[in-house]
C-alpha atoms as a PDB file:
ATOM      1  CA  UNK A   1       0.000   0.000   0.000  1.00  0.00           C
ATOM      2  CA  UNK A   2       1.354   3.288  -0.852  1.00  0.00           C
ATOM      3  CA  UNK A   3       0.973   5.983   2.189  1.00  0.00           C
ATOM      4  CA  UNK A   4       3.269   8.877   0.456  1.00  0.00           C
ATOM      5  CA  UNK A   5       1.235  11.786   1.029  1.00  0.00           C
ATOM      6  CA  UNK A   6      -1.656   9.894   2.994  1.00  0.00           C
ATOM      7  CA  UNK A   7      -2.542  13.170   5.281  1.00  0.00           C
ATOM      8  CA  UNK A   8      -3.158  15.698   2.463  1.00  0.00           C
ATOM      9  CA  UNK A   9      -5.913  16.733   0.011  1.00  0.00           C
ATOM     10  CA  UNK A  10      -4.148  16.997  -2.657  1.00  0.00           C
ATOM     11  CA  UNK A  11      -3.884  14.101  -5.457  1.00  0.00           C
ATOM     12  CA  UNK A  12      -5.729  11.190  -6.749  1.00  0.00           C
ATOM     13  CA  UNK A  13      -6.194   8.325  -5.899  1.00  0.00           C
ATOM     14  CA  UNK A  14      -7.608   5.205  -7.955  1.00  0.00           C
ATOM     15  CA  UNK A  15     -10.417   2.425  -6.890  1.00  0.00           C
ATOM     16  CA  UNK A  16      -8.411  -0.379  -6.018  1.00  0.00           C
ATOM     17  CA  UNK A  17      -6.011   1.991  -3.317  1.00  0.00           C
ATOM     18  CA  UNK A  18      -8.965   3.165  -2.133  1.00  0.00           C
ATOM     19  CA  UNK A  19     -10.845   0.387  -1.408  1.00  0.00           C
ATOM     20  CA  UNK A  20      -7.262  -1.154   0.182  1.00  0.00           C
ATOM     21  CA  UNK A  21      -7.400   1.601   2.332  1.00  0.00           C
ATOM     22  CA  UNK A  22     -11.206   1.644   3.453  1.00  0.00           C
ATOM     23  CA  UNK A  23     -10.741  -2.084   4.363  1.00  0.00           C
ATOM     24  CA  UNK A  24      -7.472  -1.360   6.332  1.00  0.00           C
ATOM     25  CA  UNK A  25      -9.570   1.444   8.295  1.00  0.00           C
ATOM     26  CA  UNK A  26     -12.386  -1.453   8.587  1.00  0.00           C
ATOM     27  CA  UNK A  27      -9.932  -4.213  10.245  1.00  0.00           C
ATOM     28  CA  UNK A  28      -8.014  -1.194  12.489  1.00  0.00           C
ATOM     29  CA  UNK A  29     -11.688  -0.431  13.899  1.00  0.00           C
ATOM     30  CA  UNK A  30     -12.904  -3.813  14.371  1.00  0.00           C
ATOM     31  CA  UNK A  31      -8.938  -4.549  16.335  1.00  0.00           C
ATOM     32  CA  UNK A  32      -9.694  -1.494  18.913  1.00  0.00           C
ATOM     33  CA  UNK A  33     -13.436  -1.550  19.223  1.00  0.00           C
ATOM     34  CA  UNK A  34     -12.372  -5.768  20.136  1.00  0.00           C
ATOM     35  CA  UNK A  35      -9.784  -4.119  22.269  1.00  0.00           C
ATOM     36  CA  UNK A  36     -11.708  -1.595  24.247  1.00  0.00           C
ATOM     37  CA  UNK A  37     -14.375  -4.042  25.304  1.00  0.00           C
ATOM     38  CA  UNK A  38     -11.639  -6.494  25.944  1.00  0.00           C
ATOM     39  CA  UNK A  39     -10.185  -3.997  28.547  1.00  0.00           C
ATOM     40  CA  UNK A  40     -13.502  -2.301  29.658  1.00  0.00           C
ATOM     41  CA  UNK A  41     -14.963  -5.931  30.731  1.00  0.00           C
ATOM     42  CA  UNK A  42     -11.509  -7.091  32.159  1.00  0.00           C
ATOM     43  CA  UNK A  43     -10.581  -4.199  34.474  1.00  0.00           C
ATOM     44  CA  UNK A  44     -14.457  -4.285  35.347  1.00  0.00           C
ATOM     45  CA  UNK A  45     -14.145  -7.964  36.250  1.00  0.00           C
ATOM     46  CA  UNK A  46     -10.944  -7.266  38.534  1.00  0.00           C
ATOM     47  CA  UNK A  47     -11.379  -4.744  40.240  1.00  0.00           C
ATOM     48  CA  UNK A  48     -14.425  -2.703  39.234  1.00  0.00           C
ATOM     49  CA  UNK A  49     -14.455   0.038  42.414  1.00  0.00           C
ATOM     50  CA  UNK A  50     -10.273   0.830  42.449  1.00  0.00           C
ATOM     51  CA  UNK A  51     -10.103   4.289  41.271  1.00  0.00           C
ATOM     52  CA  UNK A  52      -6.453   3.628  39.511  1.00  0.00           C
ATOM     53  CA  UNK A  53      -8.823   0.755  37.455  1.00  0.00           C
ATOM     54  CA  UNK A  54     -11.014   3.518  36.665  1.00  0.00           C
ATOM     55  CA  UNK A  55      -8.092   5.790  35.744  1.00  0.00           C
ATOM     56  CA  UNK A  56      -6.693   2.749  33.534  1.00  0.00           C
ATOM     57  CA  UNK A  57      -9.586   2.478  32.193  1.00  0.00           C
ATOM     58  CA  UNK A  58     -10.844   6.128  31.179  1.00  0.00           C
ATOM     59  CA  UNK A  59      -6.803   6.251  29.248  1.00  0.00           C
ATOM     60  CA  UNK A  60      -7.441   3.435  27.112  1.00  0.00           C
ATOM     61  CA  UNK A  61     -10.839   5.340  26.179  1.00  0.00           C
ATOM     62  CA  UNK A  62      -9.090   8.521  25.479  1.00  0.00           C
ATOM     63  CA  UNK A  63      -6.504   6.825  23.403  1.00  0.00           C
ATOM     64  CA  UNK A  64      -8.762   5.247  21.469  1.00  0.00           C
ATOM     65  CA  UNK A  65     -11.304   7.726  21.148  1.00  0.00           C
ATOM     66  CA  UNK A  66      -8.151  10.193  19.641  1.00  0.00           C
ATOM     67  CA  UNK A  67      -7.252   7.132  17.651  1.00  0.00           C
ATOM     68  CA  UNK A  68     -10.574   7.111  15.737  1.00  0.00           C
ATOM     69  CA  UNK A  69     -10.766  10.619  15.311  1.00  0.00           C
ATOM     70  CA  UNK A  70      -7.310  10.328  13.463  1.00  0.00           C
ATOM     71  CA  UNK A  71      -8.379   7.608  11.116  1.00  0.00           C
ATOM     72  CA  UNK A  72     -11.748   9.425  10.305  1.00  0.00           C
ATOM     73  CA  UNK A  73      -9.994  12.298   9.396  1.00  0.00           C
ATOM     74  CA  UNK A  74      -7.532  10.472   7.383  1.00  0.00           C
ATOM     75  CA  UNK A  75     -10.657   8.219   6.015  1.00  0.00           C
ATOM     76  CA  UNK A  76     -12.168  11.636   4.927  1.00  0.00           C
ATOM     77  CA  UNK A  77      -8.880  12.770   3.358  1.00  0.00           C
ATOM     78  CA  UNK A  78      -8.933   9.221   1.098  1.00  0.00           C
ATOM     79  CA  UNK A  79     -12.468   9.942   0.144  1.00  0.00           C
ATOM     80  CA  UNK A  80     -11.191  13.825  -1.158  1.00  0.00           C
ATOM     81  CA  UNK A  81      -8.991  12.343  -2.937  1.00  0.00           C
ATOM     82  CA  UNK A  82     -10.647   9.832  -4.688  1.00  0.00           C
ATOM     83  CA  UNK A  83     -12.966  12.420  -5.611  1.00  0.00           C
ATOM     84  CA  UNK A  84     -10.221  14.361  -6.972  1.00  0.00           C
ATOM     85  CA  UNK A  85      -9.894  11.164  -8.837  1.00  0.00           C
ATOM     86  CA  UNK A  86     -13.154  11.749 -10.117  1.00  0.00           C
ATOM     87  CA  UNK A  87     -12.747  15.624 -11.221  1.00  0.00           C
ATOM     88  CA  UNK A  88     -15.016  16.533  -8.189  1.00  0.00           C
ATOM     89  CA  UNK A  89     -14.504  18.998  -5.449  1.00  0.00           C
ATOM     90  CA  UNK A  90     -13.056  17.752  -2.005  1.00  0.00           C
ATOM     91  CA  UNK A  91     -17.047  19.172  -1.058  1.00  0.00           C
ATOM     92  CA  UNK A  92     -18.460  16.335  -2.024  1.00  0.00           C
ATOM     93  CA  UNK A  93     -16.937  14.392   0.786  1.00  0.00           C
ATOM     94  CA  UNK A  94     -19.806  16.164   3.127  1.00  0.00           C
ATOM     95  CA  UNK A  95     -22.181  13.192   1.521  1.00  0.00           C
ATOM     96  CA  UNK A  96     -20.560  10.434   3.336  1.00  0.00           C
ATOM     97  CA  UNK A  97     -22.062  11.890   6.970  1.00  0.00           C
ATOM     98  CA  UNK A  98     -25.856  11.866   5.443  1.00  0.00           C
ATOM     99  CA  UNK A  99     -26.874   8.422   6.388  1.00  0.00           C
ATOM    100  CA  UNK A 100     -28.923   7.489   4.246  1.00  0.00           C
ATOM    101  CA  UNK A 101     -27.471   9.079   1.292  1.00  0.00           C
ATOM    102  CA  UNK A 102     -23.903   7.465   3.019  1.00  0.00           C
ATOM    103  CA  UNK A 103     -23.234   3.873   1.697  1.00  0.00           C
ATOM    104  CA  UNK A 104     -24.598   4.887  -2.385  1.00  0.00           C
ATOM    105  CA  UNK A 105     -21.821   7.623  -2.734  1.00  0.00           C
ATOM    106  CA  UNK A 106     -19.555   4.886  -0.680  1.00  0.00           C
ATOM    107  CA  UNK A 107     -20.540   2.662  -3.555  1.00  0.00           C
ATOM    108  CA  UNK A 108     -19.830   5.595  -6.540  1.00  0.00           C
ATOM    109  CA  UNK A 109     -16.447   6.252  -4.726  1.00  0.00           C
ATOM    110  CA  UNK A 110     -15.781   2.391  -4.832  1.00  0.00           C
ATOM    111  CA  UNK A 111     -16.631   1.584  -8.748  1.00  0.00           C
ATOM    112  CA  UNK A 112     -16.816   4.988 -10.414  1.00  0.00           C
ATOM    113  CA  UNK A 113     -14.111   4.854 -13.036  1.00  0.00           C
ATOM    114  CA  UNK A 114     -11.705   7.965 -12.936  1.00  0.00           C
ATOM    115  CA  UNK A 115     -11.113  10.753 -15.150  1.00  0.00           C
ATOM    116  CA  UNK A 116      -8.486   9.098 -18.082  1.00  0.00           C
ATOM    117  CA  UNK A 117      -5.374  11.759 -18.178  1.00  0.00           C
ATOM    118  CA  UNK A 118      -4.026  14.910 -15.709  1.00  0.00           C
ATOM    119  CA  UNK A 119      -6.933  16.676 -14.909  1.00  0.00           C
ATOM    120  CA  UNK A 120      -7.419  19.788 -12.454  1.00  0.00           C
ATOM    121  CA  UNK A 121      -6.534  17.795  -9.655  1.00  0.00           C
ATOM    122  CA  UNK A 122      -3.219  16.111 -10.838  1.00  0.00           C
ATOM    123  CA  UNK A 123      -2.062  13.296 -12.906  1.00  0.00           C
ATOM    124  CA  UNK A 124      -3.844   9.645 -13.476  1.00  0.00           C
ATOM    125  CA  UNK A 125      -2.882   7.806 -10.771  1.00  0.00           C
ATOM    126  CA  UNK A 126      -3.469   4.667 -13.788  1.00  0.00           C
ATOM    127  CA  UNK A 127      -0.836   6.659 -16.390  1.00  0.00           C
ATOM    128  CA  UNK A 128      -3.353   6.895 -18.811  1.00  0.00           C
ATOM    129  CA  UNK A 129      -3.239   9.717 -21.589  1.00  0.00           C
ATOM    130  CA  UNK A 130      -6.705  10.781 -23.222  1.00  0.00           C
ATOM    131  CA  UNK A 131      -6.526   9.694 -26.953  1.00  0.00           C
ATOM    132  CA  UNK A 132      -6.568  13.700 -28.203  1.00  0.00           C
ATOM    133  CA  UNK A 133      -3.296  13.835 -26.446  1.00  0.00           C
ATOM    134  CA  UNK A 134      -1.697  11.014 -28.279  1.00  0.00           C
ATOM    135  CA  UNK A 135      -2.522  12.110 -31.434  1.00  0.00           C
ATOM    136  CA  UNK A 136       0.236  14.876 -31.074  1.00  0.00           C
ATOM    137  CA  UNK A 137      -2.114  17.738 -30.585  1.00  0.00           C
ATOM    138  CA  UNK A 138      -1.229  18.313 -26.775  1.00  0.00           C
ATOM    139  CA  UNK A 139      -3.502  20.606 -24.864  1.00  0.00           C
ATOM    140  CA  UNK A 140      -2.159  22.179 -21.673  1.00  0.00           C
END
């Protein structure tokens, strides 16, 4: 998996890294959500009234709690990008918190084919070259 650049906007990314990614986000949730009930039950189960449990305890939360807010922002920046991929604003990325609008744009992001060649947003991440620019009639 290629992470240069994987906290900014800017660039594209194709279908296949960003479905990569959105699994890798998937697994890394499902490992600390298993976590955090793994240490909320067992400190509970020791010793459920020691305040340093408690303390323990209320850490872990925080860390993970600052954990998820770093991979949603950095789930958000994959989904700008992809976008970008798409010739779309970074905007667009506002769709993925309506619910039910939520898992169709998920889906577009997914299989929606990118723009062939540079476009406003950078370079195909695929190499391609539109066929009017092979023809030796280069537009910049």
């Amino acid at each position: 998996m290629d992470t240069k650049d994987f906290f900014s906007f800017k660039g594209r990314i194709r279908r296949s890294t960003f479905g990569i990614r959105l699994v890798a986000f998937f697994i890394i949730f499902l490992i600390v959500y298993f976590l955090l009930i793994t240490v909320g039950v067992m400190f509970e189960v020791i010793a459920p009234e020691n305040i340093l449990v408690l303390g323990v305890v209320l850490l872990v939360y925080i860390l993970v709690l600052v954990m998820l807010i770093i991979m949603l922002i950095a789930y958000i920046i994959q989904a700008v990008k992809r976008l970008h991929d798409l010739d779309r604003d970074g905007i667009w990325a506002i769709l993925l918190f309506i619910p039910i609008v939520s898992p169709i744009f998920l889906l577009f992001l997914i299989f929606a084919d990118g723009t062939i060649g540079p476009n406003r947003h950078g370079e195909d991440p695929k190499g391609r070259t539109p066929y009017f620019m092979t023809q030796g009639n280069m537009q910049q």
